[in-house]
PDB file of N, CA and C in Angstrom:
ATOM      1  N   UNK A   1       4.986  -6.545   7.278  1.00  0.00           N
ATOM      2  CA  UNK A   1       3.618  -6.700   6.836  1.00  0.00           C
ATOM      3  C   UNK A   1       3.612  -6.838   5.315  1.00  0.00           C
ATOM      4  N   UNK A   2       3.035  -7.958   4.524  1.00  0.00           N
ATOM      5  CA  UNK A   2       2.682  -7.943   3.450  1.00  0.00           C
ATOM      6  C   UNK A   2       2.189  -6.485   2.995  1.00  0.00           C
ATOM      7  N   UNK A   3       2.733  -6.308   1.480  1.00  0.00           N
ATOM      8  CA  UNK A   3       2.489  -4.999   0.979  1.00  0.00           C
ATOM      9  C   UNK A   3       0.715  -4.918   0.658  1.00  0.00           C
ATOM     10  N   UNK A   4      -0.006  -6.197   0.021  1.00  0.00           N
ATOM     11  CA  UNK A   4      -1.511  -6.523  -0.479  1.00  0.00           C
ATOM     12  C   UNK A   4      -2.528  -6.294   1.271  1.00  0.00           C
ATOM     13  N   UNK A   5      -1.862  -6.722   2.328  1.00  0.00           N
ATOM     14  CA  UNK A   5      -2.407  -6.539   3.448  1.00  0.00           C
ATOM     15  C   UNK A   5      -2.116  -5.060   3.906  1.00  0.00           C
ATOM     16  N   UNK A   6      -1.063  -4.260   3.752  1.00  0.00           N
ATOM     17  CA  UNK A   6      -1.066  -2.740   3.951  1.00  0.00           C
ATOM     18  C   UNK A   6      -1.434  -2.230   3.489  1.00  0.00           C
ATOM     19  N   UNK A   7      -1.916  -2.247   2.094  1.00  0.00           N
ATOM     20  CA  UNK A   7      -2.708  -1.383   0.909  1.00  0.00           C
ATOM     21  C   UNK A   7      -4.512  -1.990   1.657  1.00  0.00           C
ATOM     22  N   UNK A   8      -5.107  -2.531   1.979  1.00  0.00           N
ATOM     23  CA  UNK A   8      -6.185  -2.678   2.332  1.00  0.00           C
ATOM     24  C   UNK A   8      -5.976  -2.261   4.000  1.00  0.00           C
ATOM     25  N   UNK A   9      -5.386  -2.674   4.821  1.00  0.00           N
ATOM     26  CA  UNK A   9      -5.778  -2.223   6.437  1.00  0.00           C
ATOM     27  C   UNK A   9      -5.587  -0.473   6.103  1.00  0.00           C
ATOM     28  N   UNK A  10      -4.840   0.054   5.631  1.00  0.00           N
ATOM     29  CA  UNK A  10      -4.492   1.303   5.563  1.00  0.00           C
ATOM     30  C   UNK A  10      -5.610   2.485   4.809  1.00  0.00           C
ATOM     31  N   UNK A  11      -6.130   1.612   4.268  1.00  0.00           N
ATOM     32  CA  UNK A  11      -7.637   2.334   3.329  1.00  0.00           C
ATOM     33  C   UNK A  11      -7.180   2.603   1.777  1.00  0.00           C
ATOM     34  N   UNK A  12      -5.969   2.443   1.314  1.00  0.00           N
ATOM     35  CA  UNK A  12      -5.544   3.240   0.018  1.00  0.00           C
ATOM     36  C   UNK A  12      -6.473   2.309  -0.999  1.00  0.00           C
ATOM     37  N   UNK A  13      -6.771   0.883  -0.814  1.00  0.00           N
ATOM     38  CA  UNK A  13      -7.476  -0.013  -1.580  1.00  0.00           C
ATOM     39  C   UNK A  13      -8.769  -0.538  -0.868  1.00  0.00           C
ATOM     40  N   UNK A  14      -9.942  -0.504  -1.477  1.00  0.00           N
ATOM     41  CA  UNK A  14     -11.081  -1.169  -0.702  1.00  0.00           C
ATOM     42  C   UNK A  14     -10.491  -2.697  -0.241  1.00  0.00           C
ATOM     43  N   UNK A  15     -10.255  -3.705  -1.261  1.00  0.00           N
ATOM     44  CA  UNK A  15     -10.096  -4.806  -0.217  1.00  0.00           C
ATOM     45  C   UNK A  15      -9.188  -5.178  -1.019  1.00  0.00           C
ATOM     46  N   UNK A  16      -8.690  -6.175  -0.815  1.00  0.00           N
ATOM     47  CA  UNK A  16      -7.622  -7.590  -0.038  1.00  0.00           C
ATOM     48  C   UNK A  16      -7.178  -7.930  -1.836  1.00  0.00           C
ATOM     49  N   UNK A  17      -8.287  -8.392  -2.451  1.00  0.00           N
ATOM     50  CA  UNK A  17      -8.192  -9.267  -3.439  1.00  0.00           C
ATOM     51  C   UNK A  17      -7.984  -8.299  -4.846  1.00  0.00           C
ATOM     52  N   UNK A  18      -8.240  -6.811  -4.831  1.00  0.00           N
ATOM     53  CA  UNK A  18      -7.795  -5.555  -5.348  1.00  0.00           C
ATOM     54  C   UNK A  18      -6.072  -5.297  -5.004  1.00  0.00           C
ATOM     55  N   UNK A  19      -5.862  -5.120  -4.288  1.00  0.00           N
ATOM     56  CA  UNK A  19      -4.897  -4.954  -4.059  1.00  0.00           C
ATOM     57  C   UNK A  19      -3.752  -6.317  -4.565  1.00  0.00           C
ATOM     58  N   UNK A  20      -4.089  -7.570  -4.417  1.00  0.00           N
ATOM     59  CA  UNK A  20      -3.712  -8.671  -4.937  1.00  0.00           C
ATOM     60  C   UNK A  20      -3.402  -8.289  -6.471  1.00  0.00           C
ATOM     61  N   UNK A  21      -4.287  -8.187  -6.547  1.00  0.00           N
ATOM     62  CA  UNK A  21      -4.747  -8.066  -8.613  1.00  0.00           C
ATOM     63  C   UNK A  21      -3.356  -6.954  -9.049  1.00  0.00           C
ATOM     64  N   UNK A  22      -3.737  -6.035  -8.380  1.00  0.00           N
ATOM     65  CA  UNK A  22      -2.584  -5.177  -8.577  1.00  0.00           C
ATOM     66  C   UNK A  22      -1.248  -5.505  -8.855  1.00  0.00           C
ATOM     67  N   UNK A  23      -0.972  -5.872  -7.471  1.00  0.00           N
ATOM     68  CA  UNK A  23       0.488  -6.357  -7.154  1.00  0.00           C
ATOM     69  C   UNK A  23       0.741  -7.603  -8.730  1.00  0.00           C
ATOM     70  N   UNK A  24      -0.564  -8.016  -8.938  1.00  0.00           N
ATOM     71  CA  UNK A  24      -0.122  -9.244  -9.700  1.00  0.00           C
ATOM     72  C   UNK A  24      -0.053  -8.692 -11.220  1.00  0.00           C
ATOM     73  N   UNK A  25      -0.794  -7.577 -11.507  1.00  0.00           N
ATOM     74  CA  UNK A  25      -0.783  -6.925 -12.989  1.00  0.00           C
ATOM     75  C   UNK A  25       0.977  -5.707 -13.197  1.00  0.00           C
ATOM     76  N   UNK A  26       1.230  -6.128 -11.803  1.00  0.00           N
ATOM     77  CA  UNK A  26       2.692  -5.224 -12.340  1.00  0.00           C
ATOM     78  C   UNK A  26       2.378  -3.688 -11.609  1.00  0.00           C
ATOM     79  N   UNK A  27       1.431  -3.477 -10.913  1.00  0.00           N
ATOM     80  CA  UNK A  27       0.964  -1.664 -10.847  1.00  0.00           C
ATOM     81  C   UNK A  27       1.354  -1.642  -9.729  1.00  0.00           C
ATOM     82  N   UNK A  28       1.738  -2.282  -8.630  1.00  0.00           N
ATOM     83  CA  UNK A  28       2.396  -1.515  -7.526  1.00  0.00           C
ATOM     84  C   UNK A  28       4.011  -1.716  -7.161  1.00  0.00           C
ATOM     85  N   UNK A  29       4.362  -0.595  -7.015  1.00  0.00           N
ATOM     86  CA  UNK A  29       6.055  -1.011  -6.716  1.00  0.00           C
ATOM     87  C   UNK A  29       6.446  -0.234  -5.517  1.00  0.00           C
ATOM     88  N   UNK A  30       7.306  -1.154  -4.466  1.00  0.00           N
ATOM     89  CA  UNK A  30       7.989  -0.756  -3.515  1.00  0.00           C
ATOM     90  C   UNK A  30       9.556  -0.304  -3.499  1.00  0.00           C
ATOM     91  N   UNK A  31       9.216   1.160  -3.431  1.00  0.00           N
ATOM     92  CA  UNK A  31      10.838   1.949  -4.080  1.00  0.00           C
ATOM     93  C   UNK A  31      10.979   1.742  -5.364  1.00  0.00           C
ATOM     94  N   UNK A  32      12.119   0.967  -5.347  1.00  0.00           N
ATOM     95  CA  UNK A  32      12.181   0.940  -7.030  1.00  0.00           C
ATOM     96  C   UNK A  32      12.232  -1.172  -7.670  1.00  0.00           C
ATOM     97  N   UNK A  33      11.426  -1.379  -6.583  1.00  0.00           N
ATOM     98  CA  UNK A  33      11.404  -2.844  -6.972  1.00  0.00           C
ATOM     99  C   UNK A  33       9.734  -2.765  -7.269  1.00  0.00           C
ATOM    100  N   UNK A  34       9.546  -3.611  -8.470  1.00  0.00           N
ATOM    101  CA  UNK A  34       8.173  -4.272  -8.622  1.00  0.00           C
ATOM    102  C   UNK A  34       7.556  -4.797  -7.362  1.00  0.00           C
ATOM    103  N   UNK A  35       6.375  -4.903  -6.767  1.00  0.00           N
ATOM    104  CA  UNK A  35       5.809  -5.374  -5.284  1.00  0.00           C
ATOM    105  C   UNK A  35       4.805  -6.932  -6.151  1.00  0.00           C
ATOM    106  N   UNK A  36       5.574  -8.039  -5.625  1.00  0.00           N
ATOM    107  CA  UNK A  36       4.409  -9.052  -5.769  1.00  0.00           C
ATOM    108  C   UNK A  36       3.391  -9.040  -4.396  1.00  0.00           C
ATOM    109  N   UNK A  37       2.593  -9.749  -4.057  1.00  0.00           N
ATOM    110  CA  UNK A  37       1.320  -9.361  -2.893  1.00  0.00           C
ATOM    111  C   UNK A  37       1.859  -9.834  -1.983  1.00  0.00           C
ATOM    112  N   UNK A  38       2.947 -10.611  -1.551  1.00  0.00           N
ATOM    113  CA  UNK A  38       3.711 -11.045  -0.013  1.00  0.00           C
ATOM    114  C   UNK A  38       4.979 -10.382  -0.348  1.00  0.00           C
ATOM    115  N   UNK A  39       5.264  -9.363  -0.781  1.00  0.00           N
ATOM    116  CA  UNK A  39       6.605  -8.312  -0.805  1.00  0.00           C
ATOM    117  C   UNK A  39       6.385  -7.878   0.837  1.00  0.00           C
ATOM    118  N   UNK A  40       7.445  -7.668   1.435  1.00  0.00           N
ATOM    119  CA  UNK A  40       7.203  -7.326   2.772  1.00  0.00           C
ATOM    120  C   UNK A  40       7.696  -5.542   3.068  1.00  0.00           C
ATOM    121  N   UNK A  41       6.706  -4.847   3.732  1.00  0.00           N
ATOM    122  CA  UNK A  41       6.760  -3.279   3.740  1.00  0.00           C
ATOM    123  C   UNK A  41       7.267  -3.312   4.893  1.00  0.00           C
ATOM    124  N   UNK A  42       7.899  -1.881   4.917  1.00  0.00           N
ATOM    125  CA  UNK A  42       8.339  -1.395   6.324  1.00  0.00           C
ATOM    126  C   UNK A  42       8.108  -0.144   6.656  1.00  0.00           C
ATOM    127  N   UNK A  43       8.126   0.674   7.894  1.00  0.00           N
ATOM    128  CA  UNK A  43       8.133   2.174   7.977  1.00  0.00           C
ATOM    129  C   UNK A  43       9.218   3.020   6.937  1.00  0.00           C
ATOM    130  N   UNK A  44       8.627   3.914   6.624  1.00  0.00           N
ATOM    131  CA  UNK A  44       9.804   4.519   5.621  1.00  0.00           C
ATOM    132  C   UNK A  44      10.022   4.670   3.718  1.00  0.00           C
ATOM    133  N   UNK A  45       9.472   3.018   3.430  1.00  0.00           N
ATOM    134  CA  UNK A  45       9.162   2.815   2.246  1.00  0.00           C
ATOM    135  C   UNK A  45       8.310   3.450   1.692  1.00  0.00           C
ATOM    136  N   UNK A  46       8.120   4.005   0.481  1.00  0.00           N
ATOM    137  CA  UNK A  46       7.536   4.407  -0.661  1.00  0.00           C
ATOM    138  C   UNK A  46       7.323   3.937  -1.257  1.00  0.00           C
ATOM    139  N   UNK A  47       5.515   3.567  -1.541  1.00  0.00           N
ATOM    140  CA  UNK A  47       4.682   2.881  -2.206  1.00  0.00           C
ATOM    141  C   UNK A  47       4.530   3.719  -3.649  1.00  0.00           C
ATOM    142  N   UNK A  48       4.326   2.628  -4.679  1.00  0.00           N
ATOM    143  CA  UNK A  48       3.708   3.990  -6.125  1.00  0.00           C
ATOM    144  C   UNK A  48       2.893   2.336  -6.391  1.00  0.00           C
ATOM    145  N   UNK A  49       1.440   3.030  -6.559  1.00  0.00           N
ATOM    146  CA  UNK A  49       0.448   2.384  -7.391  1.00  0.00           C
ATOM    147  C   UNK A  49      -0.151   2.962  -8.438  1.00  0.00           C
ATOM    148  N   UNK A  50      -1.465   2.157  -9.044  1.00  0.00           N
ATOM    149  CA  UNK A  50      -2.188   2.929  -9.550  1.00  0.00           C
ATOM    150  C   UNK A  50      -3.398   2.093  -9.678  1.00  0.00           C
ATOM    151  N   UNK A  51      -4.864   2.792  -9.697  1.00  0.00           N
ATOM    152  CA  UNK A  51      -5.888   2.149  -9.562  1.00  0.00           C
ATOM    153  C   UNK A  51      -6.326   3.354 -10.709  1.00  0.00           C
ATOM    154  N   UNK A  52      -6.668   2.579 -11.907  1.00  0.00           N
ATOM    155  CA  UNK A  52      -7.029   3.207 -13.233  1.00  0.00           C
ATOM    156  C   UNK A  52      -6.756   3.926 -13.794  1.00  0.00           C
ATOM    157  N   UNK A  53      -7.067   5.221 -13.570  1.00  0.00           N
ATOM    158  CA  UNK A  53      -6.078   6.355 -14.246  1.00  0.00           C
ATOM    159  C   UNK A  53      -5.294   6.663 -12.994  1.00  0.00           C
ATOM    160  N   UNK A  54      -5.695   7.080 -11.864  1.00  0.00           N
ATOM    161  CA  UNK A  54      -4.994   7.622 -10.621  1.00  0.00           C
ATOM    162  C   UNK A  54      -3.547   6.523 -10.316  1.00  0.00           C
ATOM    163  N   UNK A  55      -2.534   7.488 -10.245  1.00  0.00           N
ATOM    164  CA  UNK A  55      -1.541   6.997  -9.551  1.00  0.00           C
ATOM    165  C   UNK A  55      -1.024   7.603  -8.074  1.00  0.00           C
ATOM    166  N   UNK A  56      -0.775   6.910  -7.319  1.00  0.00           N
ATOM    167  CA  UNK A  56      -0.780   7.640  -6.178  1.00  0.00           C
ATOM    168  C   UNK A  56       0.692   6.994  -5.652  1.00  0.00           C
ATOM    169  N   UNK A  57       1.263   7.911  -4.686  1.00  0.00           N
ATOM    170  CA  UNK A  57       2.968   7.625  -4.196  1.00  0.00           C
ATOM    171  C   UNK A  57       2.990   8.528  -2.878  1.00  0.00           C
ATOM    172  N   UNK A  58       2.885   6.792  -1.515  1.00  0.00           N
ATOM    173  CA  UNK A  58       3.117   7.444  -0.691  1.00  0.00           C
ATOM    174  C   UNK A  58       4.348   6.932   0.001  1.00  0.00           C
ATOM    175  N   UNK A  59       4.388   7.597   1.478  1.00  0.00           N
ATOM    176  CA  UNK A  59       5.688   7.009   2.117  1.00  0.00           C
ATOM    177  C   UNK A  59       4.639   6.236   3.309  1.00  0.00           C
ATOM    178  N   UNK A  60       5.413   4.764   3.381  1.00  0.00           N
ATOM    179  CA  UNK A  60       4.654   4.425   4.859  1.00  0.00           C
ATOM    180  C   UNK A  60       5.451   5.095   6.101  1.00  0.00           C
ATOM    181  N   UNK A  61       4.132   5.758   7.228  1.00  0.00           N
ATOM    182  CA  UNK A  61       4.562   6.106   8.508  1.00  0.00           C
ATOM    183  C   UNK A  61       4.667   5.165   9.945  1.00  0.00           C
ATOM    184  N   UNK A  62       3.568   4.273   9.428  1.00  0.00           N
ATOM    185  CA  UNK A  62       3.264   3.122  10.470  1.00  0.00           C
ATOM    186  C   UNK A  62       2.882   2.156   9.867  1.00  0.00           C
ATOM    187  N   UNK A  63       2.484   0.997  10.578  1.00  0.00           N
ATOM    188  CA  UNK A  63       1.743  -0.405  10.214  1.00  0.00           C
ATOM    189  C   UNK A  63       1.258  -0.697  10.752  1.00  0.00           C
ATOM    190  N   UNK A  64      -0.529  -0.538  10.602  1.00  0.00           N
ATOM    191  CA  UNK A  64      -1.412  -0.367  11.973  1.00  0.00           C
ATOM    192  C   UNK A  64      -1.910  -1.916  11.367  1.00  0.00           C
ATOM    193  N   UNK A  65      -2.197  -2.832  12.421  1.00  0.00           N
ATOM    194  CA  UNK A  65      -3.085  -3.421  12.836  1.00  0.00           C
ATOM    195  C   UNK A  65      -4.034  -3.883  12.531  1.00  0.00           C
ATOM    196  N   UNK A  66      -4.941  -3.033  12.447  1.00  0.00           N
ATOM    197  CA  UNK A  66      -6.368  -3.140  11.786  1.00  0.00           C
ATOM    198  C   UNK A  66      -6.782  -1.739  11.091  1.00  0.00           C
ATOM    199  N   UNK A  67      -7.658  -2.270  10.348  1.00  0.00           N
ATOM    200  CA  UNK A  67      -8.389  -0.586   9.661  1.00  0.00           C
ATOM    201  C   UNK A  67      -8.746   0.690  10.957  1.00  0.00           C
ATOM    202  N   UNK A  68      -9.568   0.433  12.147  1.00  0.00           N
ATOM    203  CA  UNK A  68      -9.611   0.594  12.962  1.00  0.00           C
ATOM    204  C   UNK A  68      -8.404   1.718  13.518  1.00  0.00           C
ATOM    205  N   UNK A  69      -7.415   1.285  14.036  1.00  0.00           N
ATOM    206  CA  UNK A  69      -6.332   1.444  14.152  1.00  0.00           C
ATOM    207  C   UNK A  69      -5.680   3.093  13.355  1.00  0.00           C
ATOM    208  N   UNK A  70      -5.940   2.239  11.994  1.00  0.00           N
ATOM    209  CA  UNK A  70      -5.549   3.395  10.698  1.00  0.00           C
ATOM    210  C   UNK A  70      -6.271   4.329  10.758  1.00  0.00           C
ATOM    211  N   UNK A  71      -7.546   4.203  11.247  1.00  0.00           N
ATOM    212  CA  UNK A  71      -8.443   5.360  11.193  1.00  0.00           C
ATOM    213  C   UNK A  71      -8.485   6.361  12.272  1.00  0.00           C
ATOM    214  N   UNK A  72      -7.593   5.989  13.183  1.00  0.00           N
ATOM    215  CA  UNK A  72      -7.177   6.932  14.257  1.00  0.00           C
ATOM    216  C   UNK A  72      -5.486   7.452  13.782  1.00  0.00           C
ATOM    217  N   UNK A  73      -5.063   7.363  13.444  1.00  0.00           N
ATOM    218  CA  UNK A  73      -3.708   7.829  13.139  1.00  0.00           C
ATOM    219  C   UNK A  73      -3.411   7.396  11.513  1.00  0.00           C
ATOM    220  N   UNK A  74      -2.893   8.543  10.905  1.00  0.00           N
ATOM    221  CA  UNK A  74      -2.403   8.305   9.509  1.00  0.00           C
ATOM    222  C   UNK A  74      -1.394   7.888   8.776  1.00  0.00           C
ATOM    223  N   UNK A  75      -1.454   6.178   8.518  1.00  0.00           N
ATOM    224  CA  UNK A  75      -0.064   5.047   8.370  1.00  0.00           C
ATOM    225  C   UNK A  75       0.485   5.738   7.202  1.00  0.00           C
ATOM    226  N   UNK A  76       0.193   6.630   6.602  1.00  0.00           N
ATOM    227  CA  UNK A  76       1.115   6.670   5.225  1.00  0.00           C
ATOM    228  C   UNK A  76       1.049   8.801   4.754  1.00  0.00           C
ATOM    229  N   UNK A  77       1.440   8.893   4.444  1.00  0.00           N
ATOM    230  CA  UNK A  77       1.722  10.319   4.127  1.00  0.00           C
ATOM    231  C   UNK A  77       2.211  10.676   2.226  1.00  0.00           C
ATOM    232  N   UNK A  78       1.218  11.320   1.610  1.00  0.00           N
ATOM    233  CA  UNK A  78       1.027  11.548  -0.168  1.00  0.00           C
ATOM    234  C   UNK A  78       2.333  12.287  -0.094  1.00  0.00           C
ATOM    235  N   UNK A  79       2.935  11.366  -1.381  1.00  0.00           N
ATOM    236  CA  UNK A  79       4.067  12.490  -2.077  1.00  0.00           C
ATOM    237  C   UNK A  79       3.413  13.065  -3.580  1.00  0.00           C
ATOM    238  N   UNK A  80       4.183  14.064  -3.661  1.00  0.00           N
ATOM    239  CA  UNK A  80       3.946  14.366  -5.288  1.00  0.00           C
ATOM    240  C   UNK A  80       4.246  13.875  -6.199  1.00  0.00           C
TER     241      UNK A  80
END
């Protein structure tokens, strides 16, 4: 799954074209690689973003589907 499409189905970003922006200003990285918006995620990986001041770093658990989906079971789990 595209990393810009997991950051929005998953809820961590309101939408699609946020999450784009991101990936494209340098602020999200998968492990220890920079994430452009078709970087491809997997279970396991560790996301680090940041949306203004907040930085947030999680691990993905799943790759749900739809928002829907995400909102019944929790695709990603906060590290410190």
């Amino acid at each position: 799954m595209r990393v810009d499409k997991y950051l929005q189905v998953s809820g961590l970003v309101k939408r699609r074209v946020l999450a784009q922006r991101l990936c494209d200003a340098g602020r999200v990285r998968v492990g220890d690689r920079r994430a452009k918006p078709s970087s491809e995620v997997a279970v396991g990986d560790v996301l680090e973003f940041g949306v203004g001041e907040r930085r947030r770093r999680v691990r993905i658990l799943a790759l749900p589907v739809s928002p829907r989906e995400a909102a019944r079971t929790a695709p990603f789990e906060e590290l410190a």
